[in-house]
Protein backbone atom coordinates (compact mmCIF):
# COMPACT_ATOMS: atom_id res chain seq x y z
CA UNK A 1 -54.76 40.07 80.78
CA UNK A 2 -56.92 36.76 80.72
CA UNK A 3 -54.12 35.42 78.98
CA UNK A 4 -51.66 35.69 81.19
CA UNK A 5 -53.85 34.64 83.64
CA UNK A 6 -54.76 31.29 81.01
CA UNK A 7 -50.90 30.76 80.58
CA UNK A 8 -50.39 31.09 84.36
CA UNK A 9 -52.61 28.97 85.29
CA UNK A 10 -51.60 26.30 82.52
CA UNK A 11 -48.18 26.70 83.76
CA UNK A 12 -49.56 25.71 87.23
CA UNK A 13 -51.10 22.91 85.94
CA UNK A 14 -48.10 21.66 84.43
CA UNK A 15 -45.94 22.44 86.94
CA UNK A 16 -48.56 20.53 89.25
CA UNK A 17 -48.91 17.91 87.33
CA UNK A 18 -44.37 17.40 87.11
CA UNK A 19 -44.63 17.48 90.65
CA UNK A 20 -47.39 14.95 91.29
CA UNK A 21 -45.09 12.59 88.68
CA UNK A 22 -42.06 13.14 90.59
CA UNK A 23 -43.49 12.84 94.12
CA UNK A 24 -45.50 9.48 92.57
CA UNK A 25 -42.07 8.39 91.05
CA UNK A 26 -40.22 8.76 94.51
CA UNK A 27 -42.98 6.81 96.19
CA UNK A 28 -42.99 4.24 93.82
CA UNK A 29 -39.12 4.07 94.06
CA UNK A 30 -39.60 3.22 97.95
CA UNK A 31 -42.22 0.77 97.02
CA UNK A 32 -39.87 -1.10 95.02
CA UNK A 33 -36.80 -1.34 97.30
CA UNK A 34 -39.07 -2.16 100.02
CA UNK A 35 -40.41 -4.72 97.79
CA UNK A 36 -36.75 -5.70 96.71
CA UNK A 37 -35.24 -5.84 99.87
CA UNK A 38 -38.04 -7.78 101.17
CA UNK A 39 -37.52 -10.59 98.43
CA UNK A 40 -33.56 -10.92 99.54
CA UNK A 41 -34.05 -10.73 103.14
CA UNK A 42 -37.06 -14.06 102.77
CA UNK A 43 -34.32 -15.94 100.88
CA UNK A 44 -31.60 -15.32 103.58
CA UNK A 45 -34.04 -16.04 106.13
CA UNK A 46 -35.09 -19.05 103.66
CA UNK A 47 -31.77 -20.26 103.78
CA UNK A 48 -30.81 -20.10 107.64
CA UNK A 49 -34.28 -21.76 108.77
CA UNK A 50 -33.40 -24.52 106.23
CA UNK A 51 -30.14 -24.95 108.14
CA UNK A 52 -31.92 -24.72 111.52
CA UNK A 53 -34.46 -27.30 110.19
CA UNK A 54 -32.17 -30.34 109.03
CA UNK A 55 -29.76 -29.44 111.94
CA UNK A 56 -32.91 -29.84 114.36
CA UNK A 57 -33.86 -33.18 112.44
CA UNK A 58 -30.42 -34.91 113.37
CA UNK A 59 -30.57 -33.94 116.83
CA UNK A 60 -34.13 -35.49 116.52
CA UNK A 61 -32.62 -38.74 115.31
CA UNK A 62 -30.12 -38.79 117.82
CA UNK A 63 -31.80 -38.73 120.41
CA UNK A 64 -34.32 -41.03 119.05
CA UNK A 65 -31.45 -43.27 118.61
CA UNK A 66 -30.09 -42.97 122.18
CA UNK A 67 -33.87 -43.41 123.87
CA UNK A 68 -34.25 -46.35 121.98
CA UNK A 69 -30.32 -47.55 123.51
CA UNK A 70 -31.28 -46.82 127.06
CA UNK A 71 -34.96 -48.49 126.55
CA UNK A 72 -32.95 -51.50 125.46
CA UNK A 73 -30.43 -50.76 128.90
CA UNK A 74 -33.70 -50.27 130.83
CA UNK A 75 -35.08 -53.71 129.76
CA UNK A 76 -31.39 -55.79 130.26
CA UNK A 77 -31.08 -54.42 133.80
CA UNK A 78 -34.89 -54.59 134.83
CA UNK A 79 -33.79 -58.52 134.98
CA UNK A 80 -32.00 -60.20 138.16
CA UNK A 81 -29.42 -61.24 135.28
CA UNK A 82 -28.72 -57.38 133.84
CA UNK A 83 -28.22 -56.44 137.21
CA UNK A 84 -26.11 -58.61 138.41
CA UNK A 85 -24.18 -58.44 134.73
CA UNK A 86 -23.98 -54.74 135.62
CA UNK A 87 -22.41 -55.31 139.54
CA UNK A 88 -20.21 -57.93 138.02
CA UNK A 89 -18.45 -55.95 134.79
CA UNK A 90 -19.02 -52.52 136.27
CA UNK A 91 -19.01 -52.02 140.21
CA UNK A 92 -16.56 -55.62 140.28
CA UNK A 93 -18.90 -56.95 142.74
CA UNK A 94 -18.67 -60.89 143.09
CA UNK A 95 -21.72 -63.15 144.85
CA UNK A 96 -20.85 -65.08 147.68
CA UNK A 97 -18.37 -68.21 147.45
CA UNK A 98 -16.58 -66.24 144.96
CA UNK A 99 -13.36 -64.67 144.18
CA UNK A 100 -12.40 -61.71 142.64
CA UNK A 101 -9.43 -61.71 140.32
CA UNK A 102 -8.21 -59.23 138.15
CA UNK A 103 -5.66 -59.57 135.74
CA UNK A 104 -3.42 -56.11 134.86
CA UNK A 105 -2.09 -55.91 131.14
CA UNK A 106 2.16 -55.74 131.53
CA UNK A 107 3.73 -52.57 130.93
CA UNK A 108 4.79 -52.74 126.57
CA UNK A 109 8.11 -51.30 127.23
CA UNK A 110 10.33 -52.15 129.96
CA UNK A 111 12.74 -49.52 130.79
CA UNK A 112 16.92 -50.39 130.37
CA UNK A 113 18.71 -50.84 134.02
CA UNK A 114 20.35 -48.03 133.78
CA UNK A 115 17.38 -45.96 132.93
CA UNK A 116 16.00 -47.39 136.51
CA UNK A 117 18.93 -46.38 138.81
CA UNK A 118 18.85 -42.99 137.84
């Protein structure tokens, strides 16, 4: 009888010690896809902050760029000269004693008479 009871309780041991393997191997399983799909989802995310980054540092230089155009702007048209450059070319003011003209460019193609009575 006490070896029954000696094998029984070896085969509970093994079957104990199978199970604590296999629940061990399942968890270590996880472990590793976790671990896996941690790794690919860092590179993708890698990858699209990169593009975020160097897209960022263009829009950085271009407006850079365009606050260092209307600094220049700023500074022409602080001067009496820059402003009245700008009411000259742009608004088509003229000072007084003057005289506006402005010349219009000629159509390039003239249309045939008979295109003009119809």
């Amino acid at each position: 009888m006490t070896k029954i009871v000696n094998i029984k309780s070896q085969q509970r041991k093994v079957y104990r010690r199978k199970l604590s393997y296999v629940v061990l191997t399942v968890v270590l399983s996880l472990c590793l896809m976790q671990f896996l799909y941690s790794i690919a989802y860092n590179f993708t995310r890698f990858i699209v902050l990169n593009g975020q980054i160097d897209r960022l540092e263009k829009l950085y230089q271009a407006s850079n760029e365009r606050n260092n155009d209307l600094r220049a702007q700023l500074k022409v048209y602080s001067s009496y000269k820059g402003i009245e450059e700008l009411a000259r070319n742009n608004l088509k003011m003229v000072g007084k004693d003057e005289v506006l003209v402005l010349i219009r460019n000629a159509p390039s193609e003239l249309k045939p008479n008979n295109e003009l009575r119809n």
